[in-house]
Protein backbone atom coordinates (compact mmCIF):
# COMPACT_ATOMS: atom_id res chain seq x y z
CA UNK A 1 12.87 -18.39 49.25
CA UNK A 2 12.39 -18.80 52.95
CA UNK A 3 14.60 -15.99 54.19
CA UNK A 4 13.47 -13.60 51.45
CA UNK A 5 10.02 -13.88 52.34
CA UNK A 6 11.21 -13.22 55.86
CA UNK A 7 12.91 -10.32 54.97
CA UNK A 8 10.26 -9.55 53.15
CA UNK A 9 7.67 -9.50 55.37
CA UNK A 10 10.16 -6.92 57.66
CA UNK A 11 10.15 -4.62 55.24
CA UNK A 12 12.53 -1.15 56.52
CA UNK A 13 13.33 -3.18 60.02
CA UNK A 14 16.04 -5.00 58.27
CA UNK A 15 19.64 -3.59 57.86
CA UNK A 16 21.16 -6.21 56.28
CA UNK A 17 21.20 -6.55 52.53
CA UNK A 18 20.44 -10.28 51.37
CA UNK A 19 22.19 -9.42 47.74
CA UNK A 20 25.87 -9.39 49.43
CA UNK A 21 25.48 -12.30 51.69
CA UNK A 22 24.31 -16.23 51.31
CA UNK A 23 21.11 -17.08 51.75
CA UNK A 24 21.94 -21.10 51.19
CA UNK A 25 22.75 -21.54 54.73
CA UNK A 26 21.92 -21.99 58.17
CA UNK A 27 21.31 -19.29 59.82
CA UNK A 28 20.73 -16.36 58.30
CA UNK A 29 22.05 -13.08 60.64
CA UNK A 30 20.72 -10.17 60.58
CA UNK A 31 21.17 -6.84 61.43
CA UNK A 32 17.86 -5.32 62.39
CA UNK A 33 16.33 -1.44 63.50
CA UNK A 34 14.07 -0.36 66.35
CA UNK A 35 11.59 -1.65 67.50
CA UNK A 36 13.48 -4.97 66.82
CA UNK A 37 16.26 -6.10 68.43
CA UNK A 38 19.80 -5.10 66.81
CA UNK A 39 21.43 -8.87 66.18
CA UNK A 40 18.80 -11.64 64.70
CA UNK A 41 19.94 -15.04 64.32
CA UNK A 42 17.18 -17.03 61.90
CA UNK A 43 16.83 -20.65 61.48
CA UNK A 44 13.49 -21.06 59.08
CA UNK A 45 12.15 -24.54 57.61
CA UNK A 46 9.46 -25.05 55.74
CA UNK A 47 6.27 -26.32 57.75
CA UNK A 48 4.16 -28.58 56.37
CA UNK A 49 1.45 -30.80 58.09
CA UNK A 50 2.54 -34.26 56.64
CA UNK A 51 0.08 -37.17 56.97
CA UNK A 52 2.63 -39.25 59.32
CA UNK A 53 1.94 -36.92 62.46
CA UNK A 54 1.03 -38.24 65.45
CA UNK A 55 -2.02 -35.81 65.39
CA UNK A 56 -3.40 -35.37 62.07
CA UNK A 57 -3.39 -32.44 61.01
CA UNK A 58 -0.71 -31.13 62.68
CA UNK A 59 2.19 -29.04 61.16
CA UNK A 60 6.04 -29.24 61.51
CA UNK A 61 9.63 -28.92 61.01
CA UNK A 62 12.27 -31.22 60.40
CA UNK A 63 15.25 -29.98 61.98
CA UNK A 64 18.40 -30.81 60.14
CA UNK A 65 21.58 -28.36 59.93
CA UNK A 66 23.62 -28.30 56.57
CA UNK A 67 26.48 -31.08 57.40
CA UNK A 68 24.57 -32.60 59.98
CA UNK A 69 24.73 -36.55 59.52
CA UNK A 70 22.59 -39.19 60.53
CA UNK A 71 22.52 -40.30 64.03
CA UNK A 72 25.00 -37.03 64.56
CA UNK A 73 23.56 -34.35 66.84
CA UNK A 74 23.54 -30.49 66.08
CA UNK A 75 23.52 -27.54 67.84
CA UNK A 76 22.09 -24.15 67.12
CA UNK A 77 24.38 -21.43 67.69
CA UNK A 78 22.83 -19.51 71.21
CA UNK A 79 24.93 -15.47 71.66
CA UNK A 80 24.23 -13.34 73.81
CA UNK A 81 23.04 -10.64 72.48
CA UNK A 82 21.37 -12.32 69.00
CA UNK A 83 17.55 -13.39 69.70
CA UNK A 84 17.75 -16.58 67.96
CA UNK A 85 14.65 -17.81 66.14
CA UNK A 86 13.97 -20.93 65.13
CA UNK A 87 11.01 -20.68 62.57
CA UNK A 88 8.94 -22.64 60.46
CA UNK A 89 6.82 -21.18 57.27
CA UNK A 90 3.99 -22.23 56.35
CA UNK A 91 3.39 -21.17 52.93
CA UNK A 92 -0.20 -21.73 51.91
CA UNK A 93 -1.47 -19.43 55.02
CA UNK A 94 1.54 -16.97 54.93
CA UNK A 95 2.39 -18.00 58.64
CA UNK A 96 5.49 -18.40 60.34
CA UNK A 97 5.80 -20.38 63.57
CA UNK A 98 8.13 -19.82 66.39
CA UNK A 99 9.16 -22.25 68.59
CA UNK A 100 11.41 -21.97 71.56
CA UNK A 101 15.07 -21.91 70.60
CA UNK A 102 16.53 -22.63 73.70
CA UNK A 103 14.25 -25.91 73.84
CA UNK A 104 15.52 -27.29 70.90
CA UNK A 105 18.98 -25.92 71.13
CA UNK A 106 20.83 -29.46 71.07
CA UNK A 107 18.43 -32.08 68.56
CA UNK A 108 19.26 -35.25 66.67
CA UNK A 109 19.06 -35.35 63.12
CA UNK A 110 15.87 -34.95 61.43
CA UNK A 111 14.28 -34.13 64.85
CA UNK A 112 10.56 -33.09 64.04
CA UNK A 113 8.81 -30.12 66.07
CA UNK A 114 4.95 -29.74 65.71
CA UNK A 115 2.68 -27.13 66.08
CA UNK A 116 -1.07 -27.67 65.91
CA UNK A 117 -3.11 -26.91 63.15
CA UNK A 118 -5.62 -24.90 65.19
CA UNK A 119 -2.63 -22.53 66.45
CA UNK A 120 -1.31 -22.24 62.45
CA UNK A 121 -5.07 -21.75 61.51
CA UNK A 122 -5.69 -18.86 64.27
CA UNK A 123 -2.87 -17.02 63.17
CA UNK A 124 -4.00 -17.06 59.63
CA UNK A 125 -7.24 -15.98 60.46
CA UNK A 126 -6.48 -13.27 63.06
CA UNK A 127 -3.21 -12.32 62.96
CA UNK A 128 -1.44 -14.37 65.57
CA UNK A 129 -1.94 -17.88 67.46
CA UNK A 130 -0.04 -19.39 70.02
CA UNK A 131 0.19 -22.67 72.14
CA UNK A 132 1.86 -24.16 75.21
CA UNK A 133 3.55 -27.65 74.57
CA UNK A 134 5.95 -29.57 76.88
CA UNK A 135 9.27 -30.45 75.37
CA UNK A 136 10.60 -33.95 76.82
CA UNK A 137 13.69 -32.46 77.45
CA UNK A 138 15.13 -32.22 81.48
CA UNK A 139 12.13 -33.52 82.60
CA UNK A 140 9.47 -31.67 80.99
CA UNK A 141 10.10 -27.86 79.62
CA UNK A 142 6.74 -25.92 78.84
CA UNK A 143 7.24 -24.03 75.68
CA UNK A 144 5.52 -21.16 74.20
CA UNK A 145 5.21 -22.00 70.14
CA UNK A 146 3.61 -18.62 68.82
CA UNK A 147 1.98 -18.11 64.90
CA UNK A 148 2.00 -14.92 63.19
CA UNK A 149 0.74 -14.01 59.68
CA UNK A 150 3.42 -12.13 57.63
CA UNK A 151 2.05 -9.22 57.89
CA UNK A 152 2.24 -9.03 61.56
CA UNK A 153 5.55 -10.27 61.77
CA UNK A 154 7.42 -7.27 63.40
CA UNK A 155 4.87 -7.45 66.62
CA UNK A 156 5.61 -11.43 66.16
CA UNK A 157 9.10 -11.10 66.63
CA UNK A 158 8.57 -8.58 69.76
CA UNK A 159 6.36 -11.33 71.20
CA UNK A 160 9.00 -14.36 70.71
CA UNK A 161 11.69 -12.17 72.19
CA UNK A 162 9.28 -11.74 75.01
CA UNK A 163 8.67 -15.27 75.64
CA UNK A 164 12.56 -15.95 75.40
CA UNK A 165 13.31 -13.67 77.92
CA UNK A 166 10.56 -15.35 80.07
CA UNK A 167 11.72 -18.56 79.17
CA UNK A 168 15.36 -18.06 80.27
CA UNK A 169 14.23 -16.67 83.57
CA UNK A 170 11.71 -20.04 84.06
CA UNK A 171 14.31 -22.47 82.63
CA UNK A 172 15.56 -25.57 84.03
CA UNK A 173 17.88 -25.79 80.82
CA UNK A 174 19.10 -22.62 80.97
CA UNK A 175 22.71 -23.15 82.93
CA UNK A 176 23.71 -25.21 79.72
CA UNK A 177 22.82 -21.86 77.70
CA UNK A 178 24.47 -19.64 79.94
């Protein structure tokens, strides 16, 4: 469901035909056309904004890989080449939110990621919404989470490619990437 709203929502900018590959696991790779970038590695989780948040209100992800164990740690799969995304989808607004993937690139199991609500609201409302958070990670890594409405998606994914490429110029993490 996830990826084929994804896919979806691309419309002609995807290659890759979902019927001859599985869409069960993690990630899904794509092949994509201009104005996207060629190689697109997704990650996508549902995004909910469960009561147990530390702000109420708030939305997020549970990141767990298929395999991945308690107390085991994952990895997502960084190429050069593939912009990774690691994406949540929040269904009632048609949103999907983008978080850093380079941030998050090693987590525990289960590790949740948040997003406000104002950011997924702003996006439904207007298009797109985004936020700076700091990730506790080496100290303190300031992370661009972006929004986008479905229907914007293509500019969405220009603008998290964007930010990446900023990001690994900024990043203190980025010699583990590399």
């Amino acid at each position: 469901m996830l990826y084929q709203r994804f896919v979806r929502a691309l419309g002609d900018s995807v290659l890759t035909d979902l019927e001859t590959i599985s869409v069960t696991t993690k990630p899904l790779d794509l092949l994509c056309r201009a104005p996207l970038p060629r190689k697109v590695r997704l990650y996508v989780f549902n995004c909910t904004d469960h009561p147990s948040e530390r702000k109420a209100g708030d939305y997020r992800i549970q990141l767990r890989l298929p395999g991945q164990r308690r107390r085991q740690r994952a990895c997502l799969a960084l190429d050069p080449g593939v912009l990774v995304l690691l994406a949540g989808y929040v269904a009632e607004f048609d949103v999907f939110v983008f978080w850093d993937a380079i941030a998050h690139s090693e987590f525990p199991y289960s590790k949740g990621i948040q997003v406000s609500a104002t950011t997924v609201h702003h996006a439904a409302i207007h298009g797109q919404g985004g936020q700076r958070r700091e990730v506790r990670r080496s100290g303190g890594y300031p992370e661009q989470v972006l929004a986008v409405r479905a229907d914007r998606l293509v500019t969405g994914l220009r603008r998290r490619e964007e930010l990446t490429r900023q990001s690994l110029l900024k990043s203190p993490i980025r010699s583990s990437v590399t």
